[in-house]
PDB file of N, CA and C in Angstrom:
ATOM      1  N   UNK A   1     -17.424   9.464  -5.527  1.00  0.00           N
ATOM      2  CA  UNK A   1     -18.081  10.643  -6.029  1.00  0.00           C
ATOM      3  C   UNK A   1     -17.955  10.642  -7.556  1.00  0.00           C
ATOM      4  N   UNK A   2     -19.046  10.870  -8.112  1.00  0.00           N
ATOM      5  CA  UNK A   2     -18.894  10.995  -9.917  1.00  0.00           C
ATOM      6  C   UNK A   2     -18.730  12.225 -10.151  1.00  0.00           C
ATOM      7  N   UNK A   3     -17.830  12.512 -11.157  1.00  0.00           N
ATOM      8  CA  UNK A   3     -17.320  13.756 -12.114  1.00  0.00           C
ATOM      9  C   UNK A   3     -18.220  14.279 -12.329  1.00  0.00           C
ATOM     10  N   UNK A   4     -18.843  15.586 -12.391  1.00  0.00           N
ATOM     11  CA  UNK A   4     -20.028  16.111 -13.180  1.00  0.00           C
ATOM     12  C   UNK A   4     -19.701  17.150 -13.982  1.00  0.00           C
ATOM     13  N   UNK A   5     -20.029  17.434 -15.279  1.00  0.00           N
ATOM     14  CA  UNK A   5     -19.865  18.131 -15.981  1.00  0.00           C
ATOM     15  C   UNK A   5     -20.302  19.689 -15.766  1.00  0.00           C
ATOM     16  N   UNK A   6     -20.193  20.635 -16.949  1.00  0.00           N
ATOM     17  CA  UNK A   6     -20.851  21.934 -16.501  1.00  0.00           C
ATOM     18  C   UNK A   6     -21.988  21.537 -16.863  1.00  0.00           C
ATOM     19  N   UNK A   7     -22.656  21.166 -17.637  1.00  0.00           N
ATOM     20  CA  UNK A   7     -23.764  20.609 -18.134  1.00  0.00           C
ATOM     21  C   UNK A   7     -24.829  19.919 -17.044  1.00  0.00           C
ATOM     22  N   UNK A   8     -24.383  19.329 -15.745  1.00  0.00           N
ATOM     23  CA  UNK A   8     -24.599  18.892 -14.615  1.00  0.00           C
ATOM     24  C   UNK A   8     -25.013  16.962 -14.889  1.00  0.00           C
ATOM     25  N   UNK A   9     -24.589  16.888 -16.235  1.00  0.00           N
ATOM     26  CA  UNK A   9     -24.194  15.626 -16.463  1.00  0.00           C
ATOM     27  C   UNK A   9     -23.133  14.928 -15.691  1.00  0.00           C
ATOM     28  N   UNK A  10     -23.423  13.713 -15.556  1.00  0.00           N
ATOM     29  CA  UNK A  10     -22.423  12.371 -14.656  1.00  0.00           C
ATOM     30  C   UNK A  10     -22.230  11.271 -15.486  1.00  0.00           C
ATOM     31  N   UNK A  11     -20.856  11.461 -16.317  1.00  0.00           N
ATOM     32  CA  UNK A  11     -20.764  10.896 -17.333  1.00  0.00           C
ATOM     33  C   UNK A  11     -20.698   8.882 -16.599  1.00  0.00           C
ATOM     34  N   UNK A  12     -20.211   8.871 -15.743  1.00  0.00           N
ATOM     35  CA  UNK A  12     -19.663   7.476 -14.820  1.00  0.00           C
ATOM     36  C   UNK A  12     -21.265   7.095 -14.237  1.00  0.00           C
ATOM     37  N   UNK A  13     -21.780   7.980 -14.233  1.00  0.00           N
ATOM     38  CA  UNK A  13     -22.882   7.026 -13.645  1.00  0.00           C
ATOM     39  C   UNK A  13     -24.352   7.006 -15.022  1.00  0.00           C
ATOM     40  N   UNK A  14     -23.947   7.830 -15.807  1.00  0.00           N
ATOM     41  CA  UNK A  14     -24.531   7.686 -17.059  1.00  0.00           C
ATOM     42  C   UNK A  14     -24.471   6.204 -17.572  1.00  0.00           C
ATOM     43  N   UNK A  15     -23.389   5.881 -17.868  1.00  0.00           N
ATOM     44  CA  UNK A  15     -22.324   5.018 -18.479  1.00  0.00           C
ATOM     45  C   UNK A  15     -22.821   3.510 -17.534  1.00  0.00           C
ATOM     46  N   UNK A  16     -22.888   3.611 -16.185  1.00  0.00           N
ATOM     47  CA  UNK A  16     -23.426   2.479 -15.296  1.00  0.00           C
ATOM     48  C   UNK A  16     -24.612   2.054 -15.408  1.00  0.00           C
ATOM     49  N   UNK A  17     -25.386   2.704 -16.027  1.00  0.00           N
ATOM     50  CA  UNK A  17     -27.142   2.637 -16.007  1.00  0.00           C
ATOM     51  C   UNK A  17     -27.236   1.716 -17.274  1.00  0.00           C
ATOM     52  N   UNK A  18     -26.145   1.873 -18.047  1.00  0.00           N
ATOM     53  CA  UNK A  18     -26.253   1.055 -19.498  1.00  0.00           C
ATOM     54  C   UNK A  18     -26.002  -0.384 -19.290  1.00  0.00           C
ATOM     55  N   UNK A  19     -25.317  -0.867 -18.519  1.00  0.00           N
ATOM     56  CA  UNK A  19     -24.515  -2.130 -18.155  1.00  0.00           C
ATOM     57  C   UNK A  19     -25.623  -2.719 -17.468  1.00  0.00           C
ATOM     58  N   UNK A  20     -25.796  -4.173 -17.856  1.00  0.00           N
ATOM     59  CA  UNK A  20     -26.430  -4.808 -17.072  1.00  0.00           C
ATOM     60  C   UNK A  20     -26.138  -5.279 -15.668  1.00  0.00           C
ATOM     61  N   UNK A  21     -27.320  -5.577 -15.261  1.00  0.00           N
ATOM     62  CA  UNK A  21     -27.083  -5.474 -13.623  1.00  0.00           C
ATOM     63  C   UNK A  21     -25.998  -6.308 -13.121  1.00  0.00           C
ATOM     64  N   UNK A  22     -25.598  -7.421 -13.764  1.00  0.00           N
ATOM     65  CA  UNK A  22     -24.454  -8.276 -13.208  1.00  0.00           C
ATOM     66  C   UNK A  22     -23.463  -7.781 -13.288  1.00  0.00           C
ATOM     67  N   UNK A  23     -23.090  -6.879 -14.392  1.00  0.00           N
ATOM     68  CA  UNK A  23     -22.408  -5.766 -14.752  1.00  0.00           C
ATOM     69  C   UNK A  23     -21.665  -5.077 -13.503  1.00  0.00           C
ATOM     70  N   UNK A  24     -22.894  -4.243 -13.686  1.00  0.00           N
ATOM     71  CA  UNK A  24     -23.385  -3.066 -12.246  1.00  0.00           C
ATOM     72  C   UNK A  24     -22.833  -3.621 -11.237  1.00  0.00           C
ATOM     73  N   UNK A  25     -23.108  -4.953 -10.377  1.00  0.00           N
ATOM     74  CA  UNK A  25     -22.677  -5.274  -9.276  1.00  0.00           C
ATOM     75  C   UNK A  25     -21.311  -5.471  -9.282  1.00  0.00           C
ATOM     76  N   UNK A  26     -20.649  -6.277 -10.404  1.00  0.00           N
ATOM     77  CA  UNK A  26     -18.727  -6.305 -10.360  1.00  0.00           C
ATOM     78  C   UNK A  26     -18.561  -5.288 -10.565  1.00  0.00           C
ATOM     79  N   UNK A  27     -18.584  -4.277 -11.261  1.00  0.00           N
ATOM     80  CA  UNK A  27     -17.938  -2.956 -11.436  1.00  0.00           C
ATOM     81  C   UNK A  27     -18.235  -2.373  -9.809  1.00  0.00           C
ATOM     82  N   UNK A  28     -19.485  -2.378  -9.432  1.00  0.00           N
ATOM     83  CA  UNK A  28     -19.909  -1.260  -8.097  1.00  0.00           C
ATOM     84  C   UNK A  28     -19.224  -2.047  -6.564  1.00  0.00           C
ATOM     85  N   UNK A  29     -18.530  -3.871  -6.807  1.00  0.00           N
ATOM     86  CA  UNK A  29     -17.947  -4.101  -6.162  1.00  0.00           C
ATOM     87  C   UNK A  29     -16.405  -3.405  -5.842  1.00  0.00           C
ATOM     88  N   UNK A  30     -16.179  -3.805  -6.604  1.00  0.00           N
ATOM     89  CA  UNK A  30     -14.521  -3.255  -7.425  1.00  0.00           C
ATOM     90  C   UNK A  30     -14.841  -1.850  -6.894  1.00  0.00           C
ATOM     91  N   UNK A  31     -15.677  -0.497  -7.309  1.00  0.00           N
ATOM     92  CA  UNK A  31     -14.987   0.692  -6.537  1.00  0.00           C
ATOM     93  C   UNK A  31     -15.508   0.660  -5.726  1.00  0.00           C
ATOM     94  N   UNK A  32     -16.362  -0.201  -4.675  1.00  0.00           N
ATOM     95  CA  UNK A  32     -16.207   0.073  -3.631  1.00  0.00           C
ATOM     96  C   UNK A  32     -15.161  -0.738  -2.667  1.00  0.00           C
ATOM     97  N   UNK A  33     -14.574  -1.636  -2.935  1.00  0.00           N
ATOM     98  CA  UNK A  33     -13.278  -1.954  -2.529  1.00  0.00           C
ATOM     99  C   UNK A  33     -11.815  -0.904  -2.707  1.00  0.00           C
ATOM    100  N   UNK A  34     -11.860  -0.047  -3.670  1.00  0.00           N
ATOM    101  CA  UNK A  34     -11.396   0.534  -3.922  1.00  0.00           C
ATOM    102  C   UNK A  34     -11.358   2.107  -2.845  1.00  0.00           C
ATOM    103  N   UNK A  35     -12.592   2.316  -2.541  1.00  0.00           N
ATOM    104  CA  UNK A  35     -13.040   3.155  -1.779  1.00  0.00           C
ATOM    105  C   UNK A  35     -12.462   3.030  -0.209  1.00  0.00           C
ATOM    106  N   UNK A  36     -12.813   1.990  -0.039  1.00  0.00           N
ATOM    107  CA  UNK A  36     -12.536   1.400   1.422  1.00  0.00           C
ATOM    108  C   UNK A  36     -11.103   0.939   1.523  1.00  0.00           C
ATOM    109  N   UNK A  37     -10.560   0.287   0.782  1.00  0.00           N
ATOM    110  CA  UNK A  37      -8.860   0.124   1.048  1.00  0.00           C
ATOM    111  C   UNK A  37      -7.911   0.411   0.366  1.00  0.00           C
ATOM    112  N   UNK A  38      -8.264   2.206  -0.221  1.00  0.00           N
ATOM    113  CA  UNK A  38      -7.237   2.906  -0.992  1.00  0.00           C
ATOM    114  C   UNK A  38      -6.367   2.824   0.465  1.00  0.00           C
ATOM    115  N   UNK A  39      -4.893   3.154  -0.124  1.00  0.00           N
ATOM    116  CA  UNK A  39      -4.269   2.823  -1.565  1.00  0.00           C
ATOM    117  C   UNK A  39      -4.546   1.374  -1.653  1.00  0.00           C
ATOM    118  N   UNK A  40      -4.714   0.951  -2.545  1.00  0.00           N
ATOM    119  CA  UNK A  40      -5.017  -0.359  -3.496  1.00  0.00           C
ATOM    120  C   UNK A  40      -3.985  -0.265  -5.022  1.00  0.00           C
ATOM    121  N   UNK A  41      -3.054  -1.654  -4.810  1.00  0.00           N
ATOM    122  CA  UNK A  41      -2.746  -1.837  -6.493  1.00  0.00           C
ATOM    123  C   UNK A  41      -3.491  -3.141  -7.340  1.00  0.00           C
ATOM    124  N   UNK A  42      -2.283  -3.416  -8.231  1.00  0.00           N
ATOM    125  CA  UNK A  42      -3.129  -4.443  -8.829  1.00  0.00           C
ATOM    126  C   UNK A  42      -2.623  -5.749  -8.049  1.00  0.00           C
ATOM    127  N   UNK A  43      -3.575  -6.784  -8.695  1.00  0.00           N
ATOM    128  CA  UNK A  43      -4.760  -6.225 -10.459  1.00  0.00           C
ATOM    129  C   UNK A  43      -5.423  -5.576 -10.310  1.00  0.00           C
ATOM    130  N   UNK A  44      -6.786  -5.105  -9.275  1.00  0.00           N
ATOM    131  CA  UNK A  44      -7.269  -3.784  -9.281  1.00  0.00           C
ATOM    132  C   UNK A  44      -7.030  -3.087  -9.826  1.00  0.00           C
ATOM    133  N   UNK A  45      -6.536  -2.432  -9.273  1.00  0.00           N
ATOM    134  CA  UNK A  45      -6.056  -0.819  -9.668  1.00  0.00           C
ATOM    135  C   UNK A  45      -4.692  -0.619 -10.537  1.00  0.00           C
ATOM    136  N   UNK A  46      -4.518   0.566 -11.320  1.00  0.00           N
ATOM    137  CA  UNK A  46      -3.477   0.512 -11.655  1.00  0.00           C
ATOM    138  C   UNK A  46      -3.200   2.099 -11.828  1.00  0.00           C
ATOM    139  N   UNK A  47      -1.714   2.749 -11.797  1.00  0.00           N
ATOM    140  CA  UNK A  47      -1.774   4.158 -12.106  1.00  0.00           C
ATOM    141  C   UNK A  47      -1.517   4.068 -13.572  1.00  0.00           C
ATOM    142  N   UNK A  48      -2.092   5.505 -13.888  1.00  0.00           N
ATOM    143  CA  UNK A  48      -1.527   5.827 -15.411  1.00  0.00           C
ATOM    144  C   UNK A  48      -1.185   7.503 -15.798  1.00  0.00           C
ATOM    145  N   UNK A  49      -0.089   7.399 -14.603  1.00  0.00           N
ATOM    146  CA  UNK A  49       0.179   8.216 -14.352  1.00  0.00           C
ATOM    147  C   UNK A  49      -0.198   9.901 -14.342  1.00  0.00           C
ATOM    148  N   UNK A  50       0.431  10.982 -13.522  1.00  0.00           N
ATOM    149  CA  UNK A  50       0.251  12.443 -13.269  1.00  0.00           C
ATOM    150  C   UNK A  50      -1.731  12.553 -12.412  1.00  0.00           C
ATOM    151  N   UNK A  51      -1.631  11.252 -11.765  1.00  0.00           N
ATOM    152  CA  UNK A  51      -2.922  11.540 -10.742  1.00  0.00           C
ATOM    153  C   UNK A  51      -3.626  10.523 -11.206  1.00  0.00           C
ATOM    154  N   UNK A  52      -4.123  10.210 -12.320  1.00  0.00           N
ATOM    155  CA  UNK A  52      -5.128   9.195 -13.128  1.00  0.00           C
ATOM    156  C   UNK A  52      -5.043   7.471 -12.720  1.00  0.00           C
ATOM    157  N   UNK A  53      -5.769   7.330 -12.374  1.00  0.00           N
ATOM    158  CA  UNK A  53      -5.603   5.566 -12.377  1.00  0.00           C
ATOM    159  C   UNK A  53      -7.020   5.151 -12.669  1.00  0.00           C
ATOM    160  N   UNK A  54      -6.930   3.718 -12.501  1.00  0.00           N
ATOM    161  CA  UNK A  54      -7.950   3.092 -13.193  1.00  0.00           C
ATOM    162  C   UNK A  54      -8.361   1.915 -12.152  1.00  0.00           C
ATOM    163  N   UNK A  55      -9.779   1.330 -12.229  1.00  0.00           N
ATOM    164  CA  UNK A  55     -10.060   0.553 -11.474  1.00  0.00           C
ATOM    165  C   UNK A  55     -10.283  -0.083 -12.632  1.00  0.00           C
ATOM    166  N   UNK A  56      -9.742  -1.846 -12.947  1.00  0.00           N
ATOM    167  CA  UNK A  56      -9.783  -2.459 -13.744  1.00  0.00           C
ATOM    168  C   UNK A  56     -10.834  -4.155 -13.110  1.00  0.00           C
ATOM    169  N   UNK A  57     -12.010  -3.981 -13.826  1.00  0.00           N
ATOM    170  CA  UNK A  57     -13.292  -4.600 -13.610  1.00  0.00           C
ATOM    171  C   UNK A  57     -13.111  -5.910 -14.724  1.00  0.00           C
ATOM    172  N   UNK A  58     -13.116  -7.643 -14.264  1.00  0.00           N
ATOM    173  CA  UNK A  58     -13.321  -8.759 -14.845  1.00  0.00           C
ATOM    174  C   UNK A  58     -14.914  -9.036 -15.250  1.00  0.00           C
ATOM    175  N   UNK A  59     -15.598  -8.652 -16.064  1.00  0.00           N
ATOM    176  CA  UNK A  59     -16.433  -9.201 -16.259  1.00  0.00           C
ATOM    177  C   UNK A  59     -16.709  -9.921 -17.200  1.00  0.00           C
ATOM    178  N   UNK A  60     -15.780 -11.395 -16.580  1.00  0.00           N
ATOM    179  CA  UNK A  60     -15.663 -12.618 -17.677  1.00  0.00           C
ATOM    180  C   UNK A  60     -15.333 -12.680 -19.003  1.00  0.00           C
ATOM    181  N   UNK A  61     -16.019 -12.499 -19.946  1.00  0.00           N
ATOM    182  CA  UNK A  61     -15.548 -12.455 -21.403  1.00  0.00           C
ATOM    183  C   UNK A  61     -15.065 -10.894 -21.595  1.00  0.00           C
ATOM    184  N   UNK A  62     -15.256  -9.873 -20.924  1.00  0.00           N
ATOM    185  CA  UNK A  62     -14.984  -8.427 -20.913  1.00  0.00           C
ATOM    186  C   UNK A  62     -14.109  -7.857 -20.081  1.00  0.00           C
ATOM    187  N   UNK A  63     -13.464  -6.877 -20.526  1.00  0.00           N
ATOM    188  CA  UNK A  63     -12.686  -6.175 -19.046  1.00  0.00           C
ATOM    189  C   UNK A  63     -13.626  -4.709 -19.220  1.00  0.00           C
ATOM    190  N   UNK A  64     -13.829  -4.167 -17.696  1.00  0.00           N
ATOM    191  CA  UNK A  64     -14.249  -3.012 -17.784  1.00  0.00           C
ATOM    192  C   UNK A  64     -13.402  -1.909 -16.818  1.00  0.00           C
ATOM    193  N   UNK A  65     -13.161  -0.592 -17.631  1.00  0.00           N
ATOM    194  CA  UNK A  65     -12.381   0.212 -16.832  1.00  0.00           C
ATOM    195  C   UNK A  65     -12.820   1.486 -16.186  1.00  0.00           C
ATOM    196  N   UNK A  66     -12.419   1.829 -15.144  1.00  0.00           N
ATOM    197  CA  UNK A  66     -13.457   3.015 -14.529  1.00  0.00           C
ATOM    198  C   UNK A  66     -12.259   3.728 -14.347  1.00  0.00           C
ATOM    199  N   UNK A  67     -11.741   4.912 -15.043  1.00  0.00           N
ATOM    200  CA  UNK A  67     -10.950   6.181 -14.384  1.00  0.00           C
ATOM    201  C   UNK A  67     -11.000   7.189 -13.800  1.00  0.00           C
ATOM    202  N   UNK A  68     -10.201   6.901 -12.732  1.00  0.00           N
ATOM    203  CA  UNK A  68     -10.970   8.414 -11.527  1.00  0.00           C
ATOM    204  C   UNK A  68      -9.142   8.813 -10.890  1.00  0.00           C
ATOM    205  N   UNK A  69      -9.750   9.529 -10.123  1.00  0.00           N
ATOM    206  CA  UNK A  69      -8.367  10.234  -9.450  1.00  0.00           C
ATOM    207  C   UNK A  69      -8.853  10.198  -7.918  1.00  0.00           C
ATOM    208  N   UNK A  70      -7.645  10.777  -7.054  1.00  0.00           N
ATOM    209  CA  UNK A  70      -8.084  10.814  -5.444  1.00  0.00           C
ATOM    210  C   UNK A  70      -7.457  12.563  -5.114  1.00  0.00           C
ATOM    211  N   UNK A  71      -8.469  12.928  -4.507  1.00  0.00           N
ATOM    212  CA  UNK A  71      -8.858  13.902  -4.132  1.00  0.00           C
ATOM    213  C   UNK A  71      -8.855  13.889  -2.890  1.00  0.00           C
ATOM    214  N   UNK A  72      -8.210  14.862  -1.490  1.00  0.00           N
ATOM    215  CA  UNK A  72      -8.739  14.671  -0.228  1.00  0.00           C
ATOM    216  C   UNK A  72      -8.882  13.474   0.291  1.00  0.00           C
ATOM    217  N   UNK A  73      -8.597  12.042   0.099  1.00  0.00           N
ATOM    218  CA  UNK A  73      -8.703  10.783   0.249  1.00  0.00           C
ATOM    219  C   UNK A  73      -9.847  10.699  -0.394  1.00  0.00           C
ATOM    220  N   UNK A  74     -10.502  10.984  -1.288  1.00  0.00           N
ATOM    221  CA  UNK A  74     -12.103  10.433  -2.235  1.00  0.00           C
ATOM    222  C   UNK A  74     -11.658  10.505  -3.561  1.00  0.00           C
ATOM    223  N   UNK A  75     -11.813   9.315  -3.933  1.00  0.00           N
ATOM    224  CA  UNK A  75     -12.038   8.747  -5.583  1.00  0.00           C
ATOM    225  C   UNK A  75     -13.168   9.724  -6.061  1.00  0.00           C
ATOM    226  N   UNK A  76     -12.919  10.260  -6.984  1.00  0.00           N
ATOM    227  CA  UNK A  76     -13.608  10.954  -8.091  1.00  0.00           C
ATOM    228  C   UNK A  76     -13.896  10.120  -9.453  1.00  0.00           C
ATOM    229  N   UNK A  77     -14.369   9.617  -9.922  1.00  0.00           N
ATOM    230  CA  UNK A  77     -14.990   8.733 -11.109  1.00  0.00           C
ATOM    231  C   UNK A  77     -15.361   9.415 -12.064  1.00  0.00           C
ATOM    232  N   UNK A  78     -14.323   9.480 -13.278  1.00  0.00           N
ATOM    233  CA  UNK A  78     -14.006  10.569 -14.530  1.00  0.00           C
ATOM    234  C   UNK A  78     -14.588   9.719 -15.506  1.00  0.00           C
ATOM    235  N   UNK A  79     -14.596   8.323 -15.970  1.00  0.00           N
ATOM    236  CA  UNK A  79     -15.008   7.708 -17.140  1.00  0.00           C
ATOM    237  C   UNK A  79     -14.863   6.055 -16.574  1.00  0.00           C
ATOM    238  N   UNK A  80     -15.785   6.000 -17.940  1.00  0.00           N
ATOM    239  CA  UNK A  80     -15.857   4.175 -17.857  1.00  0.00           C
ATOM    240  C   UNK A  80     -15.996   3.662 -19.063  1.00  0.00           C
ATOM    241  N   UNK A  81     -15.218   2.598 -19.379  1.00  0.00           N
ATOM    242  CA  UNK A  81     -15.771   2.058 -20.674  1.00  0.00           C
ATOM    243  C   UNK A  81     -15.738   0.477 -20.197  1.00  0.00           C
ATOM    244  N   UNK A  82     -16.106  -0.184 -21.209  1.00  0.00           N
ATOM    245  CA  UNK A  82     -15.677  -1.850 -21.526  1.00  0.00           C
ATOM    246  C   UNK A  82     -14.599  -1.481 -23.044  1.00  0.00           C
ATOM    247  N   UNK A  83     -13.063  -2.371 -22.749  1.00  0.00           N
ATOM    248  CA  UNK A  83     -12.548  -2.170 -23.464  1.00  0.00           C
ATOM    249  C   UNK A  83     -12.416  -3.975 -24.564  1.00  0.00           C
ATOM    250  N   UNK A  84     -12.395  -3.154 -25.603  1.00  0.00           N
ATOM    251  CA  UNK A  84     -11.986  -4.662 -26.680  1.00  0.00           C
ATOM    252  C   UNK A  84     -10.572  -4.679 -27.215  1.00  0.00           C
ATOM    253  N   UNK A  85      -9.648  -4.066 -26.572  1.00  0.00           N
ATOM    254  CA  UNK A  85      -8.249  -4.439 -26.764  1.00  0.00           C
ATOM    255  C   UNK A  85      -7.448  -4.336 -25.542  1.00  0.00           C
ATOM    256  N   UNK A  86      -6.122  -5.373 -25.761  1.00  0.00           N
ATOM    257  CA  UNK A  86      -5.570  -5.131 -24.486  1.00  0.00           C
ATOM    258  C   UNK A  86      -5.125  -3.741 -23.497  1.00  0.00           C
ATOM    259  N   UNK A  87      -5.089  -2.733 -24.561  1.00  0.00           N
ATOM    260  CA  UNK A  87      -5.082  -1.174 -23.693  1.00  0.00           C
ATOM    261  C   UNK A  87      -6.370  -0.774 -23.886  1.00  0.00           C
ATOM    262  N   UNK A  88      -6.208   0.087 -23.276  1.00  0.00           N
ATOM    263  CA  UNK A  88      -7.173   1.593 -23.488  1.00  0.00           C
ATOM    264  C   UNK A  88      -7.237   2.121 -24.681  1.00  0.00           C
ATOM    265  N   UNK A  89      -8.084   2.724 -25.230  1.00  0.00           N
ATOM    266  CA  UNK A  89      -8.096   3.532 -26.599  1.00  0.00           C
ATOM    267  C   UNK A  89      -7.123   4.596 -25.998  1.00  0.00           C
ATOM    268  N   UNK A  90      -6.430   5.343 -26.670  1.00  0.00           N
ATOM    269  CA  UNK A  90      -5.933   7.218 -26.809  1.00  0.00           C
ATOM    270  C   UNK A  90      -6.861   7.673 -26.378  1.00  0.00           C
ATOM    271  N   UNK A  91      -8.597   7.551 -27.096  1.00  0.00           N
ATOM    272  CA  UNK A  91      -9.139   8.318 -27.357  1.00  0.00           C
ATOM    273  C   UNK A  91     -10.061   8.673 -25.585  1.00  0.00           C
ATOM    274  N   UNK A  92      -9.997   7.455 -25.229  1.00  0.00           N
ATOM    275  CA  UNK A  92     -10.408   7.235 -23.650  1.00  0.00           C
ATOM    276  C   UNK A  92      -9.915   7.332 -22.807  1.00  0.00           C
ATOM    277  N   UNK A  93      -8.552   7.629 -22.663  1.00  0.00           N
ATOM    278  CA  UNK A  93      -7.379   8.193 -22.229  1.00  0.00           C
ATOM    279  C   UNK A  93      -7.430   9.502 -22.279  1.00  0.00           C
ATOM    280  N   UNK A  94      -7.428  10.378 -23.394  1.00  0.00           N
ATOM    281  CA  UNK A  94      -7.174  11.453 -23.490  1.00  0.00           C
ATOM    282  C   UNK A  94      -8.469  12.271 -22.816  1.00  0.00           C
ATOM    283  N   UNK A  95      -9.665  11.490 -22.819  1.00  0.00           N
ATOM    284  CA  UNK A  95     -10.911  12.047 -22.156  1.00  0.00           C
ATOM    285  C   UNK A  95     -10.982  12.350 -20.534  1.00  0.00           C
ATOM    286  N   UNK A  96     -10.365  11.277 -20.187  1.00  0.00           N
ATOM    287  CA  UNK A  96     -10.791  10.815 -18.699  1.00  0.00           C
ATOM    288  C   UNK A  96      -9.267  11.835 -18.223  1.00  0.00           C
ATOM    289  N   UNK A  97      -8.168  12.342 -19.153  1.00  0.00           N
ATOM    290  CA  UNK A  97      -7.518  13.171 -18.779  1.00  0.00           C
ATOM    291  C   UNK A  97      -8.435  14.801 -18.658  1.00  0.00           C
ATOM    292  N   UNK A  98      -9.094  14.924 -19.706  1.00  0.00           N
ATOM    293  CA  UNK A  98      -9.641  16.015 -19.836  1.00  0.00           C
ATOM    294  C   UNK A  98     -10.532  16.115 -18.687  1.00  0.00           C
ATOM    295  N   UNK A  99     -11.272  15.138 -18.373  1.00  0.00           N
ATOM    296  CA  UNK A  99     -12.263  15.304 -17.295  1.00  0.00           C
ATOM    297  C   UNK A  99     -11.321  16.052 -15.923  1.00  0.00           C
ATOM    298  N   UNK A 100     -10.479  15.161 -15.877  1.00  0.00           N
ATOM    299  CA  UNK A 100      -9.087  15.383 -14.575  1.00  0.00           C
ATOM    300  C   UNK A 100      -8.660  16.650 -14.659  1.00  0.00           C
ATOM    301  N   UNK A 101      -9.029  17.293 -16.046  1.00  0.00           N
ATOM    302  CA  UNK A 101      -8.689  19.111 -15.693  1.00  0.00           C
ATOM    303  C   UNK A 101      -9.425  19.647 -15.766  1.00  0.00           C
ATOM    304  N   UNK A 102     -10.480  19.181 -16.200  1.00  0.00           N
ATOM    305  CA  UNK A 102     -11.910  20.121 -15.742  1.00  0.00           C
ATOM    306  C   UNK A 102     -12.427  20.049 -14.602  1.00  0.00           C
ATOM    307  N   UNK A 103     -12.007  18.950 -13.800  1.00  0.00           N
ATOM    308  CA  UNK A 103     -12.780  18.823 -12.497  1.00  0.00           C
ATOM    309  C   UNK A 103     -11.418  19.691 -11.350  1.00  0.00           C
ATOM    310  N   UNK A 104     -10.167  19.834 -11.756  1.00  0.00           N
ATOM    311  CA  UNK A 104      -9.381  20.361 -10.915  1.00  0.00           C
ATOM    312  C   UNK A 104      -9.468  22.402 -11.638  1.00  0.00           C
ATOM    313  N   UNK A 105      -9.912  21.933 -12.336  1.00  0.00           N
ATOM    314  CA  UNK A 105     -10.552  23.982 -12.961  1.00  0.00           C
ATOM    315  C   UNK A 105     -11.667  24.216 -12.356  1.00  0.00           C
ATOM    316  N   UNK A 106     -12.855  23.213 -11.936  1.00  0.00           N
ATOM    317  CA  UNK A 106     -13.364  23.179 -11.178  1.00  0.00           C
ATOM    318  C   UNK A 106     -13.752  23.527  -9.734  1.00  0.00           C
ATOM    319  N   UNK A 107     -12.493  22.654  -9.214  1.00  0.00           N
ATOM    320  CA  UNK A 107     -12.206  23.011  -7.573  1.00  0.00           C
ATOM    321  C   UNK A 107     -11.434  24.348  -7.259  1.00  0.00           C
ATOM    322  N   UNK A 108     -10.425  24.955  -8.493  1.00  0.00           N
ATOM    323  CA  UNK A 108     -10.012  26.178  -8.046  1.00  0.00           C
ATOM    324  C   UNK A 108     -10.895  27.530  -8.480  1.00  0.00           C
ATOM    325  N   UNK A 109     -11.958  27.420  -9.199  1.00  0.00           N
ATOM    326  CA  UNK A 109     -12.904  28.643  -9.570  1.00  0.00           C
ATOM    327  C   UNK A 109     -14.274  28.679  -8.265  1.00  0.00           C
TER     328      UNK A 109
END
C-alpha cells in the first residue's frame, strides 16, 4: 500500500513512474518479495529502527531504497530514493520518518 498524503498525493509511487522500467521491475520485485515473506531481513531488508525499515534494491551501478513500515501485517511505502552514498541522507531519513507520523495521525483521526 503507498503512503498518501493530505494532498491525495503518493509520494512512492510518484517516485516509481520516474525510474526506468528495468528499474521498476527490481525495485517492484524486491517489495513484492517483501510483501509475501515478511518478516524478511537482509540484505533485503533492513530496520532503522522505532517501526521504519527499508527495502534495499541492487540496481547494478545504483542502490535503491524504498521506506515503509508494517501495519496490520501490510507494508505501507513512505519514500524512495536512489542513494549516491553508502547511507541514507538525514534528509531522507528524517522524511520517510515524518511520513511514519503522518500516516499513524492519520489512522487515529
Amino acid at each position: 500500500m503507498f503512503f498518501r498524503t493530505e494532498a491525495g498525493n503518493e509520494p512512492v509511487r510518484e517516485w516509481l513512474r520516474n525510474l526506468s522500467l528495468r528499474e521498476k521491475k527490481i525495485i517492484g520485485a524486491d517489495i513484492l518479495a517483501v510483501q509475501w515473506k515478511w518478516p524478511i531481513g537482509k540484505p533485503l531488508v533492513d530496520s532503522l529502527g522505532s517501526g521504519l525499515w527499508e527495502i534495499r534494491s541492487s540496481l547494478g551501478d545504483r542502490i535503491a531504497r524504498t521506506f515503509f513500515i508494517v501495519v496490520d501485517e501490510e507494508i505501507i511505502l513512505l519514500h524512495g530514493i536512489i542513494k549516491k552514498s553508502r547511507t541514507a541522507p538525514k534528509q531522507e531519513l528524517d522524511l520517510a520518518r515524518k511520513r511514519q507520523s503522518n500516516y499513524q495521525k492519520q489512522q487515529t483521526s
